[in-house]
C-alpha atoms as a PDB file:
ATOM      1  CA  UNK A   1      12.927   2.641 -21.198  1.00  0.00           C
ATOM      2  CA  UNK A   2      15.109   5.611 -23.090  1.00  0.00           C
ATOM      3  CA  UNK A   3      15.108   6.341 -26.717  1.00  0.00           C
ATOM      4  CA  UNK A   4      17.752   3.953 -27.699  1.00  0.00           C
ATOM      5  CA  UNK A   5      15.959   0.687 -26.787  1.00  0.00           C
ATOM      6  CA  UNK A   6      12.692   1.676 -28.420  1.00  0.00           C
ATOM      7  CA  UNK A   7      14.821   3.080 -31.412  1.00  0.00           C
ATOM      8  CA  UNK A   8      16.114  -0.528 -31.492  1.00  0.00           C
ATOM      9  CA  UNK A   9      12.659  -2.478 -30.292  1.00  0.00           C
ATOM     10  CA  UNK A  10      11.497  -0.607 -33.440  1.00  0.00           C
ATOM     11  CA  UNK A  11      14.092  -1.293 -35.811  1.00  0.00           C
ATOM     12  CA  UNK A  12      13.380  -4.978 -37.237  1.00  0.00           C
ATOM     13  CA  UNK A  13       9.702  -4.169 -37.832  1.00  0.00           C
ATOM     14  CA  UNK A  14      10.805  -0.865 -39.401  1.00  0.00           C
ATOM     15  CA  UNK A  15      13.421  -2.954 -41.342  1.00  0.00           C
ATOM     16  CA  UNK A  16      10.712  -5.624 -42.828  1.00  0.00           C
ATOM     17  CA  UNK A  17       8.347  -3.107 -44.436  1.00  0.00           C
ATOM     18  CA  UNK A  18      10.938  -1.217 -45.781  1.00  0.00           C
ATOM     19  CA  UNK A  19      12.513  -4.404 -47.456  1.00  0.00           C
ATOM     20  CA  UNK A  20       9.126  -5.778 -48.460  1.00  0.00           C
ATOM     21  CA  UNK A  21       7.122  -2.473 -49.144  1.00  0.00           C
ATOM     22  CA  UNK A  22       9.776   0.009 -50.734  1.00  0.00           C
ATOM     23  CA  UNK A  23      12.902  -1.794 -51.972  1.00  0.00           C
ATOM     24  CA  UNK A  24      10.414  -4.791 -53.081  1.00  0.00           C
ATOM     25  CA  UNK A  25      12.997  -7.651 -51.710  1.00  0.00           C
ATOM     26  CA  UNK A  26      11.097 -11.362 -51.834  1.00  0.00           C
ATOM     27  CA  UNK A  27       9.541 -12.457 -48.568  1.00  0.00           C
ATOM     28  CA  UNK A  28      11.719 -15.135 -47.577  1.00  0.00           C
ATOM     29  CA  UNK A  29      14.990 -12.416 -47.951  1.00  0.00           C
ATOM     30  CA  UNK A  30      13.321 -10.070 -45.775  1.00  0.00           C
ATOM     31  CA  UNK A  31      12.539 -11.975 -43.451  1.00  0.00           C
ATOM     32  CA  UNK A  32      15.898 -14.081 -43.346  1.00  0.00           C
ATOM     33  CA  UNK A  33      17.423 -10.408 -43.102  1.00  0.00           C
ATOM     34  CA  UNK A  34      15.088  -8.966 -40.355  1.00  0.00           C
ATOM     35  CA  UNK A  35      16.223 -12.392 -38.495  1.00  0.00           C
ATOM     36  CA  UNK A  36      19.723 -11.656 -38.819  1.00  0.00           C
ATOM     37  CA  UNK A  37      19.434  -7.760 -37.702  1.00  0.00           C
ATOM     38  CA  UNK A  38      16.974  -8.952 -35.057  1.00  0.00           C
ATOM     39  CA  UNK A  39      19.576 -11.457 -33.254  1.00  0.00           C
ATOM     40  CA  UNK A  40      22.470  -8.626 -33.480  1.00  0.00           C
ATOM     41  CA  UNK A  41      20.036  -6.195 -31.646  1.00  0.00           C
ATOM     42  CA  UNK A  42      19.054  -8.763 -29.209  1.00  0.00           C
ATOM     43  CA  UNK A  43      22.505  -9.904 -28.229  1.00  0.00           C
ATOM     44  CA  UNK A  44      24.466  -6.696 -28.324  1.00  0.00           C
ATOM     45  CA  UNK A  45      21.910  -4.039 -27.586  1.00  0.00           C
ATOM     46  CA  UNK A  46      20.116  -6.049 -25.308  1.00  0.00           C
ATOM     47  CA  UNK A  47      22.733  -8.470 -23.796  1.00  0.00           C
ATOM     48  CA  UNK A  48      20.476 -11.461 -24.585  1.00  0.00           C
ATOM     49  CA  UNK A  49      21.939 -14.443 -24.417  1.00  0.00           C
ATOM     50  CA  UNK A  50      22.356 -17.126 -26.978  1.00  0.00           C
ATOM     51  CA  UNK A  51      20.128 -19.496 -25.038  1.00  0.00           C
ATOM     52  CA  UNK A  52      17.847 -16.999 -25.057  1.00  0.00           C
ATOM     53  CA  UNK A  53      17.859 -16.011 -28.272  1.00  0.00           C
ATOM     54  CA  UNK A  54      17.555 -19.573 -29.455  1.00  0.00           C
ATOM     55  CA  UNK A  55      14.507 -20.102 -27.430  1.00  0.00           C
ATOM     56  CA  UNK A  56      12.640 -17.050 -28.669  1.00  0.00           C
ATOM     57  CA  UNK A  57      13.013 -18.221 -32.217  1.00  0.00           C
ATOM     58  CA  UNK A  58      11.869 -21.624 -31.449  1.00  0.00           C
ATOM     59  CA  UNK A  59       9.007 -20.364 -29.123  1.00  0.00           C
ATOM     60  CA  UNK A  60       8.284 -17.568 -32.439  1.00  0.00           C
ATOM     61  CA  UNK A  61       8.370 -20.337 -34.682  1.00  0.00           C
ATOM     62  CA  UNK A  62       5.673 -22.950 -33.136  1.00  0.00           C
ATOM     63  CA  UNK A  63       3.892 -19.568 -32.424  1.00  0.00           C
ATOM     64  CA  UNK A  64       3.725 -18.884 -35.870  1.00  0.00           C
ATOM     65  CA  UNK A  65       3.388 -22.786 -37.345  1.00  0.00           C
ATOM     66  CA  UNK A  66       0.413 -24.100 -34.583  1.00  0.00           C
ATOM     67  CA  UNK A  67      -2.660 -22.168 -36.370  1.00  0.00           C
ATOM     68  CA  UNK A  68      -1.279 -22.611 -39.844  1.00  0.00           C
ATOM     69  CA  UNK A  69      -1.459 -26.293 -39.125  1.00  0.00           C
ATOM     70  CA  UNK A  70      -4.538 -25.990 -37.183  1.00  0.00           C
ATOM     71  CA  UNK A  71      -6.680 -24.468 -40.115  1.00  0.00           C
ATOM     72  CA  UNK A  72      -5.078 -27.184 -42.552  1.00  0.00           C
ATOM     73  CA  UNK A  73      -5.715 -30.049 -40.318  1.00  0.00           C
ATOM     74  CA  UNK A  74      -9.754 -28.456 -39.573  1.00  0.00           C
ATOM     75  CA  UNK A  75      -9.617 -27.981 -43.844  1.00  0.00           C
ATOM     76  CA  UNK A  76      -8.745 -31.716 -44.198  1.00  0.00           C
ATOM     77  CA  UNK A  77     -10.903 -33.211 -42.189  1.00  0.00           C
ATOM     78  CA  UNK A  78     -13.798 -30.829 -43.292  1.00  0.00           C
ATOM     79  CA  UNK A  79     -13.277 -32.017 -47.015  1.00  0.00           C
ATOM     80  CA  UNK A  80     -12.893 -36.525 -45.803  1.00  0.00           C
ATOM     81  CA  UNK A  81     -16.356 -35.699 -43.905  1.00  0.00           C
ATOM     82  CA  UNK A  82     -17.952 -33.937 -46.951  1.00  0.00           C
ATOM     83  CA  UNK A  83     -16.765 -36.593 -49.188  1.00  0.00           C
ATOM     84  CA  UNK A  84     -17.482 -39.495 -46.906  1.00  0.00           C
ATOM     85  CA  UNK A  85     -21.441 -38.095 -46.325  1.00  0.00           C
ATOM     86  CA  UNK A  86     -21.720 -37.904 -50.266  1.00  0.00           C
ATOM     87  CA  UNK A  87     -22.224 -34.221 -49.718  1.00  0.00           C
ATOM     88  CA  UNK A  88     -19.720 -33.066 -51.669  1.00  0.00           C
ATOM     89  CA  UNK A  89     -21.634 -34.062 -54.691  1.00  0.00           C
ATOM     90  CA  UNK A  90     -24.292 -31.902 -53.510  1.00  0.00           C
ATOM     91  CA  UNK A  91     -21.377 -28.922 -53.661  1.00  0.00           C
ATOM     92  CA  UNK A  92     -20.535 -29.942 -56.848  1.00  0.00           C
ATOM     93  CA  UNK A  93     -24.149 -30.020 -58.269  1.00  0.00           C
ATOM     94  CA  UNK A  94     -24.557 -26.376 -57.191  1.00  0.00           C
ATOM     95  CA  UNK A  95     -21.579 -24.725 -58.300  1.00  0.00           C
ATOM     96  CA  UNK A  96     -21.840 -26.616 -61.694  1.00  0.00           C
ATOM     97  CA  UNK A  97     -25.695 -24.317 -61.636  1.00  0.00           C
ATOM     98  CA  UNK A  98     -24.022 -21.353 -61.242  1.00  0.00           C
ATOM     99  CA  UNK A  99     -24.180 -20.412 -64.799  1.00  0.00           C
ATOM    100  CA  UNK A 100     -25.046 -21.236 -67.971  1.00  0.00           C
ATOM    101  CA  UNK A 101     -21.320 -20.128 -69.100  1.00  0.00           C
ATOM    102  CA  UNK A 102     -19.109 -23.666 -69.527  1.00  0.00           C
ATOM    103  CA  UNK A 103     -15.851 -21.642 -68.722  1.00  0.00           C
ATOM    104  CA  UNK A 104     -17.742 -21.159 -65.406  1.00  0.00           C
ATOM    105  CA  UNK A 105     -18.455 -23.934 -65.004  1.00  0.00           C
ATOM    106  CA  UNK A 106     -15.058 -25.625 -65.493  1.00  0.00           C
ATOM    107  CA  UNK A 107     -13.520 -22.982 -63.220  1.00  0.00           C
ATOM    108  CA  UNK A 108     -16.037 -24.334 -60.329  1.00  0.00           C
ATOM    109  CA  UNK A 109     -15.669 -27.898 -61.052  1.00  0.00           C
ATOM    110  CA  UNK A 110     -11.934 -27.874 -61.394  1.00  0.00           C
ATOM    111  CA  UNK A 111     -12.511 -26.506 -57.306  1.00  0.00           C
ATOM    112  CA  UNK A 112     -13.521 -29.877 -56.756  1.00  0.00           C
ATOM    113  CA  UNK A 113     -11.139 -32.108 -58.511  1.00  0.00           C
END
């Protein structure tokens, strides 16, 4: 591997700090603009094809979506057991004892509504 294809391996991760960290661009502009720089490297400094591109994104994409969906699909069905055992009552009793302070308390209750 020579110095130009790591310069260019480098260059979209280099690219989305700089947009989010320095010039303070939103997340979804950065990352639509590291997409855009990222498929120009891939098919003219790498000779990628468009297939192949277009299968890396997808493949990226379900990469990136699967545990996302996991942990909110694990979340869900944590909170239907909790309420269908009456335990979440039991949560709600304890947090409401958490301090004599009623903004406290509405902050912890409103967790449960």
């Amino acid at each position: 591997m020579n110095g130009l294809n790591i310069i260019l391996a480098v260059t979209p991760v280099v690219l989305l700090i700089v947009l989010l960290g320095f010039l303070k661009v939103s997340g979804d502009k950065s990352a639509f603009i590291t997409l855009i720089v990222t498929i120009l490297i891939a098919s003219f400094g790498f000779d990628f094809s468009i297939e192949s591109i277009g299968l890396s994104m997808i493949y990226g994409t379900l990469k990136a979506i699967f545990p996302i969906v996991l942990i909110i699909i694990a979340a869900i069905y944590s909170y239907n057991v909790l309420v269908f055992t009456k335990k979440m009552e039991v949560l709600k009793f304890q947090f409401s004892n958490i301090s004599k302070d009623k903004t406290i308390q509405l902050l912890t209750n409103s967790l449960f509504w």
